[in-house]
C-alpha atoms as a PDB file:
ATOM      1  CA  UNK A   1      -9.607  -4.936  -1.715  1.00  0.00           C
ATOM      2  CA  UNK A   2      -6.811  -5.101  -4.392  1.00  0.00           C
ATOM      3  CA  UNK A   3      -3.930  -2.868  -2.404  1.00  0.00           C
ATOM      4  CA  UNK A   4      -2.678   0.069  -4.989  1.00  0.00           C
ATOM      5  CA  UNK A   5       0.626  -0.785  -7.179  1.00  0.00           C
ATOM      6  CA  UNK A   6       2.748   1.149  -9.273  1.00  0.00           C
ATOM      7  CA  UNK A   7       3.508   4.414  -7.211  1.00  0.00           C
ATOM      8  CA  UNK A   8       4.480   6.740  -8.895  1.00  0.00           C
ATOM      9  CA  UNK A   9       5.508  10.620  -7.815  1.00  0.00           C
ATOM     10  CA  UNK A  10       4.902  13.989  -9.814  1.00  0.00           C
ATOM     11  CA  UNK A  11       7.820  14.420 -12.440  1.00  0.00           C
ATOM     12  CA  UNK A  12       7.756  18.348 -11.178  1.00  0.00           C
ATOM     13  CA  UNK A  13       9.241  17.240  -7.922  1.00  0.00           C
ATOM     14  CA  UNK A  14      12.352  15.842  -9.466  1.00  0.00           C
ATOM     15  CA  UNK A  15      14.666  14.124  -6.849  1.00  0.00           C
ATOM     16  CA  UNK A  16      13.041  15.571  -3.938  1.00  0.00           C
ATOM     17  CA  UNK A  17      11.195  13.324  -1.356  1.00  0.00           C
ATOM     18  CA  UNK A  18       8.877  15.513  -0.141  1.00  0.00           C
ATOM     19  CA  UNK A  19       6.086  14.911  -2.225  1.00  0.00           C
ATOM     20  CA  UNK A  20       2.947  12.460  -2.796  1.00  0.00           C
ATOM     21  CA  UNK A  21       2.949   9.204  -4.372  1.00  0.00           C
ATOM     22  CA  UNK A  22      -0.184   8.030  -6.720  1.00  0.00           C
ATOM     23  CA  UNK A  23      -0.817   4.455  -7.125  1.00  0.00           C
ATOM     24  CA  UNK A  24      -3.349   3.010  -8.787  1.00  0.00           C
ATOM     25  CA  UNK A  25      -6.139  -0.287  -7.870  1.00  0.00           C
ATOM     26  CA  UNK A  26      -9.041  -1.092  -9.422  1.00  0.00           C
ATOM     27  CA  UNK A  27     -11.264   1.454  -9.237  1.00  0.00           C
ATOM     28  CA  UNK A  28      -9.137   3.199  -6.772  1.00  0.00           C
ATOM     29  CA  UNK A  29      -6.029   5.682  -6.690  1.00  0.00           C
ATOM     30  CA  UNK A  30      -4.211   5.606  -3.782  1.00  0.00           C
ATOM     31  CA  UNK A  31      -2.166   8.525  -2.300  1.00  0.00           C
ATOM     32  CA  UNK A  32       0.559   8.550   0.176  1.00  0.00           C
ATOM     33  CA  UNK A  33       3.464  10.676   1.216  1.00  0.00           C
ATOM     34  CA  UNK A  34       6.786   9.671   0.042  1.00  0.00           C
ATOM     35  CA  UNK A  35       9.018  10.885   3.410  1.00  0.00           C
ATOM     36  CA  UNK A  36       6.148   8.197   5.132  1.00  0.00           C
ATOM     37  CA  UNK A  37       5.063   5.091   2.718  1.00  0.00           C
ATOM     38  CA  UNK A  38       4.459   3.152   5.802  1.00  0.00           C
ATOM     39  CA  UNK A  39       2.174   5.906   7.372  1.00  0.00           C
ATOM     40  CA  UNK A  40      -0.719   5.313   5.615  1.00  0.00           C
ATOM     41  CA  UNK A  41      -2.700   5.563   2.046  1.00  0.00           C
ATOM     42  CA  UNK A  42      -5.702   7.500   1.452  1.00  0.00           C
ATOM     43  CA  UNK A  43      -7.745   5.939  -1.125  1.00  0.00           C
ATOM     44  CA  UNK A  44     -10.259   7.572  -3.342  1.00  0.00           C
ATOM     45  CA  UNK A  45     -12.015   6.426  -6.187  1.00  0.00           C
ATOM     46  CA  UNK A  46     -10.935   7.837 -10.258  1.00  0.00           C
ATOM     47  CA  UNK A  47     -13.781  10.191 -10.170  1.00  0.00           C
ATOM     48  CA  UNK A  48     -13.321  11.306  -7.233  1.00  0.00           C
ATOM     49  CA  UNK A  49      -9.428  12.112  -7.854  1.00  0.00           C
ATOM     50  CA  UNK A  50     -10.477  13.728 -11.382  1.00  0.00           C
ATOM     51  CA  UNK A  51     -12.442  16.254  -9.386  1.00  0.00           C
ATOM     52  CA  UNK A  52      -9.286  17.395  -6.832  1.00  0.00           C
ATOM     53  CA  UNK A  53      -7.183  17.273  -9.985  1.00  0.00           C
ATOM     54  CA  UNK A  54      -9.677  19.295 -11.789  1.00  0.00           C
ATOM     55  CA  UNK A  55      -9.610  21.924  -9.290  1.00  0.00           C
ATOM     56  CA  UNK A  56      -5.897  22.332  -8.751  1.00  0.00           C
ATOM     57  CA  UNK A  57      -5.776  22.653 -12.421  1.00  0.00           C
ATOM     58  CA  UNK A  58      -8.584  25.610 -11.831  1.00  0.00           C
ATOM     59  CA  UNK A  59      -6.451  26.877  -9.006  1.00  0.00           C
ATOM     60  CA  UNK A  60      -9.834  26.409  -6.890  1.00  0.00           C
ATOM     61  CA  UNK A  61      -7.930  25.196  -3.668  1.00  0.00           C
ATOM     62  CA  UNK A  62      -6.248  28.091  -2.170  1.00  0.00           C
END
């Protein structure tokens, strides 16, 4: 499994490091938090991460 590159962190959270990372793999999007890059990546696959984006969007996760 291709590790994911590119990390990248929400523009909204400005210079803040309290916040989530997303990098990308094939077919996978990796998510880690930024105060911890060594702690551990969840990965997920796109559709999968379209759905939780989706329902933030929707404000569904409260």
């Amino acid at each position: 499994m291709t590790a994911p590159k590119d990390w990248q962190k929400p523009s909204r959270s400005g210079p803040a490091a309290n916040c989530v990372e997303i990098g990308q793999a094939p077919g996978l999007v990796g998510i880690r938090d930024t105060k911890n890059r060594d702690g551990g990546t969840l990965l997920i696959n796109h559709t999968t991460f379209g759905t939780f984006l989706q329902a933030i969007r929707d404000d569904r996760l409260r």
